[in-house]
Protein backbone atom coordinates (compact mmCIF):
# COMPACT_ATOMS: atom_id res chain seq x y z
CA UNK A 1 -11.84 -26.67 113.28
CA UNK A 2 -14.84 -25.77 115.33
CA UNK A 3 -15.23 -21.73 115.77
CA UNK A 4 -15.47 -20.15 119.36
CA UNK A 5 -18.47 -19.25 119.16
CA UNK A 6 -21.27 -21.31 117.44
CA UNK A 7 -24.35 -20.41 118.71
CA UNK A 8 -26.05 -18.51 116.04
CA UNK A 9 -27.70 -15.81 119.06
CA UNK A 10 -24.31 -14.92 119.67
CA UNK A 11 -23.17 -14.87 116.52
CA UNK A 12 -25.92 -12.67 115.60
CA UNK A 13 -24.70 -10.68 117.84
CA UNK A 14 -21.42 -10.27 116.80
CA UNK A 15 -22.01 -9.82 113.41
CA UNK A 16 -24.50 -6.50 114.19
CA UNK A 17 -22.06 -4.92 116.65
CA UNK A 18 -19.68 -5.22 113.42
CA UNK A 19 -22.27 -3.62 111.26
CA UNK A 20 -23.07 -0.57 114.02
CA UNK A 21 -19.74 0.05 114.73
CA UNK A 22 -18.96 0.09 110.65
CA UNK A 23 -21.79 2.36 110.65
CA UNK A 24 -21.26 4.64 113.38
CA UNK A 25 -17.08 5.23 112.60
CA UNK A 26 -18.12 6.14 108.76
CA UNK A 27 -20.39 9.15 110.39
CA UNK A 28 -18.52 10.53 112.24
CA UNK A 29 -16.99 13.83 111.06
CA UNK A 30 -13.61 12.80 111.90
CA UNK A 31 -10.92 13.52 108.92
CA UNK A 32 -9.10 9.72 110.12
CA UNK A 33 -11.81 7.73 109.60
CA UNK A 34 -12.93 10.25 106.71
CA UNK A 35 -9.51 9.38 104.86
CA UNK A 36 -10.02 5.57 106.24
CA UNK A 37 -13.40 5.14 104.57
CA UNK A 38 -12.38 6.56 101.56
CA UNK A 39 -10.37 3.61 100.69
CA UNK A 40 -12.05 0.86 102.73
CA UNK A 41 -15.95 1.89 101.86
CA UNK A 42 -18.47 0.61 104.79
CA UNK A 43 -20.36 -2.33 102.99
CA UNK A 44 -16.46 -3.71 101.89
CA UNK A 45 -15.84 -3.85 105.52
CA UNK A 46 -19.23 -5.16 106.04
CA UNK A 47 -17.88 -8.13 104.20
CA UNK A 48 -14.57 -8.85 104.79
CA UNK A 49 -14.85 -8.11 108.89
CA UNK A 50 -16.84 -11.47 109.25
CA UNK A 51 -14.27 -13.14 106.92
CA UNK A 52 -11.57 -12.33 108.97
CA UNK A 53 -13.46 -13.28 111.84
CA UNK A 54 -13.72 -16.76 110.54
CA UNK A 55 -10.06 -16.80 109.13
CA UNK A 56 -7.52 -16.28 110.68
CA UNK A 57 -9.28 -15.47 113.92
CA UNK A 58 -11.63 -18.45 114.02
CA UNK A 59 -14.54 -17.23 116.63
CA UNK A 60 -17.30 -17.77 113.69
CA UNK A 61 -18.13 -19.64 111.30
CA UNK A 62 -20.82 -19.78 108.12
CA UNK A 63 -20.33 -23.41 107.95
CA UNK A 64 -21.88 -24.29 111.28
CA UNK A 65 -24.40 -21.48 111.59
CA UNK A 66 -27.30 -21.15 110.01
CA UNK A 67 -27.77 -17.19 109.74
CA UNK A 68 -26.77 -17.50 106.19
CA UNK A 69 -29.65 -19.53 104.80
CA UNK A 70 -32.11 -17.41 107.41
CA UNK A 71 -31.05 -14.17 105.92
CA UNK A 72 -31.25 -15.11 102.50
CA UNK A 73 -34.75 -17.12 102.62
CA UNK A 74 -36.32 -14.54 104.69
CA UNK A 75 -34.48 -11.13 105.26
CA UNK A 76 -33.44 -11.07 101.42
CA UNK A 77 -36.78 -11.69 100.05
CA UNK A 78 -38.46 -8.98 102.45
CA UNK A 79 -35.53 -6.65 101.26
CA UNK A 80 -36.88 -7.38 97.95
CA UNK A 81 -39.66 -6.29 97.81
CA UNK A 82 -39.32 -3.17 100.38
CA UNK A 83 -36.24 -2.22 97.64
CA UNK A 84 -38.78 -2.78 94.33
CA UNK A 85 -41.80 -0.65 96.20
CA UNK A 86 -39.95 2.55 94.96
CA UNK A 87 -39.09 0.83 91.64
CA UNK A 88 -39.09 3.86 88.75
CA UNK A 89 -40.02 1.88 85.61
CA UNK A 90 -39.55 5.15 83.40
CA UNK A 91 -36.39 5.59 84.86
CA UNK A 92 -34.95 1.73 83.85
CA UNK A 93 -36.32 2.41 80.38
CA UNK A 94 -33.81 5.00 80.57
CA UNK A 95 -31.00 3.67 81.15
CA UNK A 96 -31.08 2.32 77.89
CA UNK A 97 -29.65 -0.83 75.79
CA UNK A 98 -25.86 -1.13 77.19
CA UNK A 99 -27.55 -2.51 80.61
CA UNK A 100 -28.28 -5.59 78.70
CA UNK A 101 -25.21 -5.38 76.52
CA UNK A 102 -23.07 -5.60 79.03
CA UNK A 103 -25.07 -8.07 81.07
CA UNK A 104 -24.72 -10.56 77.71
CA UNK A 105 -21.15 -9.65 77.54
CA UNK A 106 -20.69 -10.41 81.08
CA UNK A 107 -22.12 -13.78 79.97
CA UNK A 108 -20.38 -15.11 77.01
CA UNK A 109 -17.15 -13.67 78.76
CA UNK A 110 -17.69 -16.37 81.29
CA UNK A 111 -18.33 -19.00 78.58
CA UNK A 112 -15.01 -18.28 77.05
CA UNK A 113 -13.16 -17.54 79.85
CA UNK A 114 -13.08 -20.47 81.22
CA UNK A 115 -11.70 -22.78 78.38
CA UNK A 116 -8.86 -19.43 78.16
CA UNK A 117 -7.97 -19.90 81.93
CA UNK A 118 -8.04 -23.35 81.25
CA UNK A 119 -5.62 -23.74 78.31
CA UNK A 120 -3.65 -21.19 79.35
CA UNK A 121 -2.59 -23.09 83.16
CA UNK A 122 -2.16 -26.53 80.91
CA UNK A 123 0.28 -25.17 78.91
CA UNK A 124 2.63 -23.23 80.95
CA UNK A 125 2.00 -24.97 84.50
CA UNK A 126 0.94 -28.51 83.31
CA UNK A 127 1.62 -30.02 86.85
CA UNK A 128 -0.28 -27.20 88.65
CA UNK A 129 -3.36 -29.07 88.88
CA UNK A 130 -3.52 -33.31 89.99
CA UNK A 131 -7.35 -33.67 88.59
CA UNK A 132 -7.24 -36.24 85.28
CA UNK A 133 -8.09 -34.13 82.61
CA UNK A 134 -11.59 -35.23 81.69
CA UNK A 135 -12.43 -35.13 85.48
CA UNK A 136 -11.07 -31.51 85.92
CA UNK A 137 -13.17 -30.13 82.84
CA UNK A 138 -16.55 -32.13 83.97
CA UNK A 139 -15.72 -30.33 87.89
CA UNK A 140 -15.02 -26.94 86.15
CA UNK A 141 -18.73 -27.38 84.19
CA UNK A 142 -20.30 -26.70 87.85
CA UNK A 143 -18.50 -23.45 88.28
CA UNK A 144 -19.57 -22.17 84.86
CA UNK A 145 -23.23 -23.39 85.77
CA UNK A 146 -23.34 -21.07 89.72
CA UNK A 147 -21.36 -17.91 87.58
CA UNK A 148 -23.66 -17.50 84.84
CA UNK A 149 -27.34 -18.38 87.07
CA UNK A 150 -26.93 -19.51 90.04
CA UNK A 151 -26.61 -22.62 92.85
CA UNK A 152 -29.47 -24.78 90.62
CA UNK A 153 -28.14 -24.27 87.64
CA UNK A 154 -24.41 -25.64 89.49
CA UNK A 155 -26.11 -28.78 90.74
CA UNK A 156 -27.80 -29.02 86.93
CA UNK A 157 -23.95 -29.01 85.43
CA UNK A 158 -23.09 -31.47 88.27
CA UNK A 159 -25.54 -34.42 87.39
CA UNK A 160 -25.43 -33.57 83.22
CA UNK A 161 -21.81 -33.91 83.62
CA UNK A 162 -21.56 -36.73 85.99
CA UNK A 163 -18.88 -34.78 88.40
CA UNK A 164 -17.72 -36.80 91.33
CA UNK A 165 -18.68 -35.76 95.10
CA UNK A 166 -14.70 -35.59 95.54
CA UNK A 167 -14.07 -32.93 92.75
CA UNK A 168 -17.45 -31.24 93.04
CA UNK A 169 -16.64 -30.45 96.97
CA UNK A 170 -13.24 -28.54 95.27
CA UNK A 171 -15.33 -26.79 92.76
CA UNK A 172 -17.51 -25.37 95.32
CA UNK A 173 -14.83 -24.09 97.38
CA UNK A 174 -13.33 -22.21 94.19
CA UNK A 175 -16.51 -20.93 92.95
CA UNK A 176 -16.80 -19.50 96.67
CA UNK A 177 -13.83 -17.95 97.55
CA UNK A 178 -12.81 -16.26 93.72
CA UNK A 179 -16.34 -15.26 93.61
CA UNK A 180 -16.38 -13.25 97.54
CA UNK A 181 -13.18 -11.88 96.00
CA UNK A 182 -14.69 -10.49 93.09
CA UNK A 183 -17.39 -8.93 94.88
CA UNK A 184 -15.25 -7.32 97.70
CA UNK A 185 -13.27 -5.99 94.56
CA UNK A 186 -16.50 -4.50 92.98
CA UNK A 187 -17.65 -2.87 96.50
CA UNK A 188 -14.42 -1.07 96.53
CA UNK A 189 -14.94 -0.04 92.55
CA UNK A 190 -18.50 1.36 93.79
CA UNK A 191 -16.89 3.83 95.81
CA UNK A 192 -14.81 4.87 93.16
CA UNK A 193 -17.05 4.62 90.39
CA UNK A 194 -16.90 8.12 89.18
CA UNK A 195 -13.28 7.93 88.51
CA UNK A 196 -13.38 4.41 86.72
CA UNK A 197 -16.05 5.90 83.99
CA UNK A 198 -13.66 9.13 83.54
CA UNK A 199 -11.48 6.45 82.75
CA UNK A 200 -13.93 4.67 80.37
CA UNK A 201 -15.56 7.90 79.11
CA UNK A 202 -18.63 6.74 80.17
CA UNK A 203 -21.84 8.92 80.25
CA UNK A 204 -23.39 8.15 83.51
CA UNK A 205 -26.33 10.80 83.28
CA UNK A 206 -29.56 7.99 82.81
CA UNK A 207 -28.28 6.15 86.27
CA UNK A 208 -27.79 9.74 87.88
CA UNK A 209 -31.32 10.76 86.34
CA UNK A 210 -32.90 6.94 87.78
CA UNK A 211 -31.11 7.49 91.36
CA UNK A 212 -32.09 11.41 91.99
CA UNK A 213 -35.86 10.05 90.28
CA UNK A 214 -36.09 7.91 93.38
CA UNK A 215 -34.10 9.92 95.43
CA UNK A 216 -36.85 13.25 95.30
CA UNK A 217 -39.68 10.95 94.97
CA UNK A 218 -38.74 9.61 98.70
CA UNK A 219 -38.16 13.07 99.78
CA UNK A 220 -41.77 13.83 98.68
CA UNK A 221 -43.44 11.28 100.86
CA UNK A 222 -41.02 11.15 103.72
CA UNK A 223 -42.93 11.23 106.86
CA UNK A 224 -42.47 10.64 110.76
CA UNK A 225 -43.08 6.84 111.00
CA UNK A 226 -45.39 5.91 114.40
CA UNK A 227 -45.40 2.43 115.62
CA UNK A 228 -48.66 1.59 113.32
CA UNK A 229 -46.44 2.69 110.36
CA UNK A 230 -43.82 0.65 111.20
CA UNK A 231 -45.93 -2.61 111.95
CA UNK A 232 -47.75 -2.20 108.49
CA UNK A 233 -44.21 -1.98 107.03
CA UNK A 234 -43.58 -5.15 108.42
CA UNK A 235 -46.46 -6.89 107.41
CA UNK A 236 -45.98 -5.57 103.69
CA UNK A 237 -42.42 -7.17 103.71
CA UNK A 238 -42.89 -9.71 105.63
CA UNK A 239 -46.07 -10.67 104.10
CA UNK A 240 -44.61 -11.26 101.35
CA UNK A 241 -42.02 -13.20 102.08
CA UNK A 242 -45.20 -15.57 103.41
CA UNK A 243 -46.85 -15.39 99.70
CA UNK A 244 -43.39 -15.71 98.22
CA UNK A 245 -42.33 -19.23 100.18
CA UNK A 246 -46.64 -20.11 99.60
CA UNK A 247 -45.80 -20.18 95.97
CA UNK A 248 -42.53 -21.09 96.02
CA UNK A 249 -43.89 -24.19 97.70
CA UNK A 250 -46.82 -25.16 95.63
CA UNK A 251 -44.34 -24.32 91.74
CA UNK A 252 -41.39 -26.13 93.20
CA UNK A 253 -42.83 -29.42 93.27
CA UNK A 254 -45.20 -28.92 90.35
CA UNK A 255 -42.09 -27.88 88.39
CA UNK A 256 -40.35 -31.55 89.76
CA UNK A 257 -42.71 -33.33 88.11
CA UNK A 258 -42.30 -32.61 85.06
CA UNK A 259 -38.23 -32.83 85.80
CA UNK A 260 -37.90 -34.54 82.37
CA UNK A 261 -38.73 -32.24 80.08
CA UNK A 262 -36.93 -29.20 82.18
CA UNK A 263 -33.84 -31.12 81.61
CA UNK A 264 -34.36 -31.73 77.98
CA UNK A 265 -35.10 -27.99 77.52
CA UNK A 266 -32.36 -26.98 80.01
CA UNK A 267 -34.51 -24.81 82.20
CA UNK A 268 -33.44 -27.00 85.39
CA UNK A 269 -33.49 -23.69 87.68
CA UNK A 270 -36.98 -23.39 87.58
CA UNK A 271 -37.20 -26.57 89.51
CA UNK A 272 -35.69 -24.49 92.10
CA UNK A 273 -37.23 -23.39 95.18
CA UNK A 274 -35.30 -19.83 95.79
CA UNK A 275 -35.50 -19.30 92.37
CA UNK A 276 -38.81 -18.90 92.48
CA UNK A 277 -38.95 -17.23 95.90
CA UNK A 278 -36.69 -14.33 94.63
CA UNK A 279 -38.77 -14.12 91.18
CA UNK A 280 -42.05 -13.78 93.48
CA UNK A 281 -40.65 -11.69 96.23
CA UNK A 282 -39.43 -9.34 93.41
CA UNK A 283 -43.01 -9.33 91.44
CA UNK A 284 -44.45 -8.46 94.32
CA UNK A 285 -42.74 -5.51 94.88
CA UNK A 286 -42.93 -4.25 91.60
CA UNK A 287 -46.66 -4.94 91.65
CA UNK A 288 -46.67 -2.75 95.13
CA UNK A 289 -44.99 -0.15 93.06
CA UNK A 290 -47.89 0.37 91.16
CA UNK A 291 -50.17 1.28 94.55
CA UNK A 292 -50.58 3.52 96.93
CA UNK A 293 -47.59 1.03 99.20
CA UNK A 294 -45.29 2.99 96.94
CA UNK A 295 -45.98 5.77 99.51
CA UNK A 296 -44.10 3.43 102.54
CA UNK A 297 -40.70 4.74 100.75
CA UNK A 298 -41.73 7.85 103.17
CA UNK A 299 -41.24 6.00 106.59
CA UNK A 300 -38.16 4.34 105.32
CA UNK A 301 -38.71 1.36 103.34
CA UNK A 302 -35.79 0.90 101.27
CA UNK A 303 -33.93 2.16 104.66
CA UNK A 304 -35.34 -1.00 106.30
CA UNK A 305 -34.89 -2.85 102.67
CA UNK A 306 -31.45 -2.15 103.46
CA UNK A 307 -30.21 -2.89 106.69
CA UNK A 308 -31.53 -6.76 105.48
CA UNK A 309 -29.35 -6.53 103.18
CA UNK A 310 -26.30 -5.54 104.94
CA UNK A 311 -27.27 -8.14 107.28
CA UNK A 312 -27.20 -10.69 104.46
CA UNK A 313 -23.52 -9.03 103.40
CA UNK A 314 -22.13 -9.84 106.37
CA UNK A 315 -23.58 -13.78 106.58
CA UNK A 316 -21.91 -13.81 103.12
CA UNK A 317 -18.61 -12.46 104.12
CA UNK A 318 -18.46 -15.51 106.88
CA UNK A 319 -19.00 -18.58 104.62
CA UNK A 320 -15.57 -17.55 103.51
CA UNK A 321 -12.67 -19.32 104.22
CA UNK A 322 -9.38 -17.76 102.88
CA UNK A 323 -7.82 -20.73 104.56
CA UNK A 324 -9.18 -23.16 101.69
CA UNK A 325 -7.07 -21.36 98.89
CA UNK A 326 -4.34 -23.54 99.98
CA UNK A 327 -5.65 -26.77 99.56
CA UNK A 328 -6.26 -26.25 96.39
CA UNK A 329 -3.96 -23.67 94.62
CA UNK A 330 -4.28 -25.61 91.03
CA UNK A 331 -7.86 -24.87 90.59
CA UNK A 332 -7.67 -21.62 92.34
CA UNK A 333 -5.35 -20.66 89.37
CA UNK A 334 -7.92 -21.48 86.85
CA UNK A 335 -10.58 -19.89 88.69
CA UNK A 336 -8.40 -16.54 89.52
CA UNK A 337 -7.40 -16.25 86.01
CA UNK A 338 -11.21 -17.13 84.68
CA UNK A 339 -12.70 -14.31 86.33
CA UNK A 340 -9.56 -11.63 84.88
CA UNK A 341 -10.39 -12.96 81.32
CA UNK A 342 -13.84 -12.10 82.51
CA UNK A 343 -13.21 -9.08 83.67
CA UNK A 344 -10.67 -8.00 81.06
CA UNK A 345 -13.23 -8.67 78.88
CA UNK A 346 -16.16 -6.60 80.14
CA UNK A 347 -13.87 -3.04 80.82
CA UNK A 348 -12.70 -3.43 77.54
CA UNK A 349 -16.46 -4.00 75.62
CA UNK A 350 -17.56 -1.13 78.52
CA UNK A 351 -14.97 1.60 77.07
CA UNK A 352 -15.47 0.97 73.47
CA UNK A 353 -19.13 1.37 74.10
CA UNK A 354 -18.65 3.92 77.14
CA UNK A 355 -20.90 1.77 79.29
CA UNK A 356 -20.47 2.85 82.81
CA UNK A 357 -18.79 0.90 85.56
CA UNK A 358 -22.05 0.53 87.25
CA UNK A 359 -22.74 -1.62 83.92
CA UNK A 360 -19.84 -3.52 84.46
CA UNK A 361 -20.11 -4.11 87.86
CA UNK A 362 -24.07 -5.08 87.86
CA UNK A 363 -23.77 -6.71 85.17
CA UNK A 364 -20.78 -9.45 86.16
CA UNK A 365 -22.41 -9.93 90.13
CA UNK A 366 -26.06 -10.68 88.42
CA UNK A 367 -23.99 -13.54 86.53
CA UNK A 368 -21.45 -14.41 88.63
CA UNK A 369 -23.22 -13.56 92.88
CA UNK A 370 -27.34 -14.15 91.62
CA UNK A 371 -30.04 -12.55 93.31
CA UNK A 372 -28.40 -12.90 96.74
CA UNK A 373 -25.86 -10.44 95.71
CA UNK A 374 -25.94 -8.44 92.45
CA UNK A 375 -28.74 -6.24 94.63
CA UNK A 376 -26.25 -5.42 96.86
CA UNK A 377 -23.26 -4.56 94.71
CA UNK A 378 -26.41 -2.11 92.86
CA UNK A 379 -27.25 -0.49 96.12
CA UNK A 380 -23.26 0.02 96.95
CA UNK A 381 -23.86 2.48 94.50
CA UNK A 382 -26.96 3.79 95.28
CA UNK A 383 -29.82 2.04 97.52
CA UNK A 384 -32.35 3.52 94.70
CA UNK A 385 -30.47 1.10 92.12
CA UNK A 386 -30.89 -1.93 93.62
CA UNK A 387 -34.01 -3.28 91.70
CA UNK A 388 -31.83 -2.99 88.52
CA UNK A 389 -29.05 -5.66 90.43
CA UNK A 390 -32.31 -7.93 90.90
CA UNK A 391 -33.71 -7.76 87.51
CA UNK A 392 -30.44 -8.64 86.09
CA UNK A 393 -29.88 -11.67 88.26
CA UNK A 394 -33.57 -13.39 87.38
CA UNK A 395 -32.43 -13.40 84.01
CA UNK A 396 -28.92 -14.68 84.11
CA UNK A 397 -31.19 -17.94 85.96
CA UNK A 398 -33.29 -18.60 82.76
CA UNK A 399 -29.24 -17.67 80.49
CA UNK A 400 -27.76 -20.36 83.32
CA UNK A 401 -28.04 -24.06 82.06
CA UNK A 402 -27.62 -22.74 78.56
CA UNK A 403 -24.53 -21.12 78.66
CA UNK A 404 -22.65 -23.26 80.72
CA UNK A 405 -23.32 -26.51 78.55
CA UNK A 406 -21.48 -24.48 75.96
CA UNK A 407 -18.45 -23.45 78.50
CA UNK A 408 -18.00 -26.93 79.64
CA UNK A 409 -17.99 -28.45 76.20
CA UNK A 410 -15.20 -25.63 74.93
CA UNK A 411 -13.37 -27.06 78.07
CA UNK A 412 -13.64 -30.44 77.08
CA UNK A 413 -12.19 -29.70 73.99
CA UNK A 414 -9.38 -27.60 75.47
CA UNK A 415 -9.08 -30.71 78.36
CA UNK A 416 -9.02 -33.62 75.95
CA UNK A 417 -9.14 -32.62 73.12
C-alpha cells in the first residue's frame, strides 16, 4: 500500500520535526518527561517513531523514498569522518583485548546460532516453516552473510548458494525486521548500561577513561563557531565524502575485474562500493586526527557528526515494516530465536570475562547492523565512542564471506542432513 505522503521533501520534513520534538521534550526539566525518557531513551524513539509512522499509521514509507540511501551514501560518510577527527588512539589501545574478544564471540555466536535456531524449530514445530529443506538452509546462508559483514557479503551467500529470488525476497525481510529489533533493544540497554555491567561485574573504567579523554579534549578547544568556521566544517566533511565516493569509484570497478579470484578467496565485499566508501570516509578522519582539523571538535564537529547520524536513525527506523512479520512467521521464528542464541551467547562469554555491555552491545551491531549502524549504537553511549562502533564494523566486512560459508554449511547439515 502506497504511504500518504511520498514525496521525500515532505518526508524530510516529517522525519526532523520527529527528531526536534524528541529532542526538545528530553530537555526539558520536566519530572514527566524526565521519568518518560528514562525508559524510552531519545535515539530509541528516534527509531521506532518513523516505524510506527510507516506501520500501523502508513503516512511514510522507506520503500518508496529515497532518504535512506541519501543519508547513508552521503550524511553517514560525512558523519564519519567529523566523528573520527577527535579519534583518541591512546585511548582505544586502552580499552584493551575483550573489545576484540567479544567482537569474535559475537561472530562465531552467529555461525552457530543459526544451525541451533534451526534444529531447534525442525524438531519441535516441523510444520512451522513451508520452505523445502535444502531451499530454506541455502535462503538462511544470506542472512548469516548481512549479520556477520554486511549487504555484499548477503548478495555473495546469495549467488554461492544459488538462493531463489522467491526465498531470497523472505530472507531479506527477516534479516530486516529481527535485526531493527535488536538494535532498538540495544538503544534501550545503552541507557541502562551501568546497571547491566553491575550485573556482569564488569570494569568499565578504560571506556570511562576513552569518553572523558575526548570529552576534556573538546572542552579545551571549544570555541564560538562564525559562519567561516562553519563553512570550513562543511567542506572538511563534505569533502570527504567527495574523495571517499572518488575512490570508491575508481577501487570498485578495479576490484570487479578481478571478480574471480575475490570469489575464490572469499573477499567478495571488497567488490563493494560502500564498503569502500565507509573504509575511506573513516581513514580520512583518522588521518585528520592526526592535524591541526582535530581542533574543529571546538566548533562542534562530532555535534554536527551527530545530528547525521540521528538523521540516518530515523531513515532506518522507516524501512521497517512490522506488518511483514506476519507473512512470514516460520522464518521469523528461526531468525528471533538465532539472534537469542546469539545473544545468550555473548552476556554469558561477557560475565565470565567481565566485558562490559558496551562490549556486548558494539560488538553484536558491528556484526549484525555494519557500518551504517554499530556507530550509532557506540555513540548511544557516548558520541566520543563512536569511532570504536566503526572500527569494529570494517572488520566484521573482511570476517563476512568467511564465516557465513561455515554457518550455512552447519545448516545444511542440520537441514538435510
Amino acid at each position: 500500500m502506497e504511504p500518504f505522503f511520498v514525496n521525500d521533501a515532505i518526508v524530510l520534513g516529517i522525519l526532523l520535526s520527529v527528531l526536534a520534538l524528541i529532542f526538545h521534550t528530553a530537555s526539558l526539566d520536566n519530572p514527566y518527561f524526565k521519568k518518560f525518557y528514562r525508559f524510552f531513551p531519545p535515539l530509541l524513539l528516534c527509531y521506532f517513531i518513523p516505524a510506527l509512522l510507516r506501520y500501523p499509521l502508513g503516512l511514510i514509507s522507506g520503500s518508496v523514498s529515497e532518504l535512506y540511501f541519501v543519508a547513508s551514501r552521503y550524511l553517514l560518510p560525512a558523519s564519519l569522518v567529523l566523528l573520527c577527527i577527535s579519534i583518541d588512539f591512546k585511548g582505544i589501545l586502552r580499552l584493551g583485548p575483550k573489545a576484540l574478544i567479544m567482537f569474535g564471540v559475537a561472530t562465531l555466536s552467529i555461525v552457530i546460532g543459526g544451525p541451533i535456531a534451526l534444529l531447534f524449530v525442525l524438531k519441535v514445530a516441523p510444520g512451522l516453516i513451508s520452505a523445502d529443506a535444502d531451499e530454506l538452509w541455502r535462503g538462511l546462508s544470506t542472512i548469516a552473510g548481512s549479520w556477520i559483514g554486511g549487504g555484499a557479503n548477503q548478495t555473495a551467500m546469495k549467488e554461492i548458494f544459488n538462493v531463489s529470488d522467491k526465498i531470497f525476497a523472505s530472507m531479506i525481510v527477516v534479516d530486516v525486521i529481527v535485526a531493527n529489533i535488536w538494535m532498538g533493544v540495544l538503544l534501550y540497554g545503552a541507557n541502562i548500561g551501568k546497571t547491566v555491567d553491575r550485573w556482569l561485574k564488569a570494569d568499565s573504567s578504560a571506556i570511562d577513561d576513552l569518553r572523558k579523554r575526548v570529552e576534556d579534549y573538546r572542552a579545551s578547544v571549544q570555541r564560538h563557531a562564525t559562519t567561516t568556521d562553519l563553512f570550513i566544517l562543511m567542506a572538511v566533511a563534505f569533502g570527504g565524502v567527495a574523495v571517499a565516493h572518488f575512490g570508491a569509484d575508481v577501487i570498485t570497478p578495479w576490484m570487479q575485474g578481478r571478480m574471480e579470484w575475490l570469489e575464490k578467496m572469499r573477499l567478495n565485499s571488497l567488490a563493494s562500493s560502500f564498503f569502500w566508501l565507509i573504509v575511506i570516509s573513516t581513514t580520512i578522519g583518522m588521518v585528520l586526527s592526526a592535524t591541526k582539523a582535530k581542533k574543529l571538535e571546538g566548533i562542534g564537529a562530532s555535534k554536527w557528526g551527530s545530528v547525521y547520524i540521528y538523521i540516518l536513525v530515523a531513515t532506518i527506523g522507516m524501512q521497517m515494516n512490522l506488518r511483514d512479520v506476519f507473512d512470514n512467521l516460520g522464518l521469523f521464528a528461526v531468525g528471533l530465536l538465532w539472534m537469542l542464541a546469539h545473544v545468550a551467547i555473548l552476556l554469558l562469554v561477557a560475565w565470565r570475562i567481565k566485558a562490559p555491555f558496551f562490549f556486548v552491545a558494539v560488538g553484536s551491531q558491528a556484526n549484525v547492523g555494519g557500518a551504517a549502524s554499530a556507530p550509532i549504537v557506540a555513540s548511544a553511549f557516548s558520541p566520543a565512542l563512536a569511532p570504536v562502533g566503526v572500527l569494529m564494523a570494517v572488520l566484521g566486512y573482511a570476517l563476512g564471506t568467511y564465516g557465513a560459508i561455515i554457518c550455512a554449511l552447519l545448516m545444511q547439515w542440520v537441514s538435510v542432513g
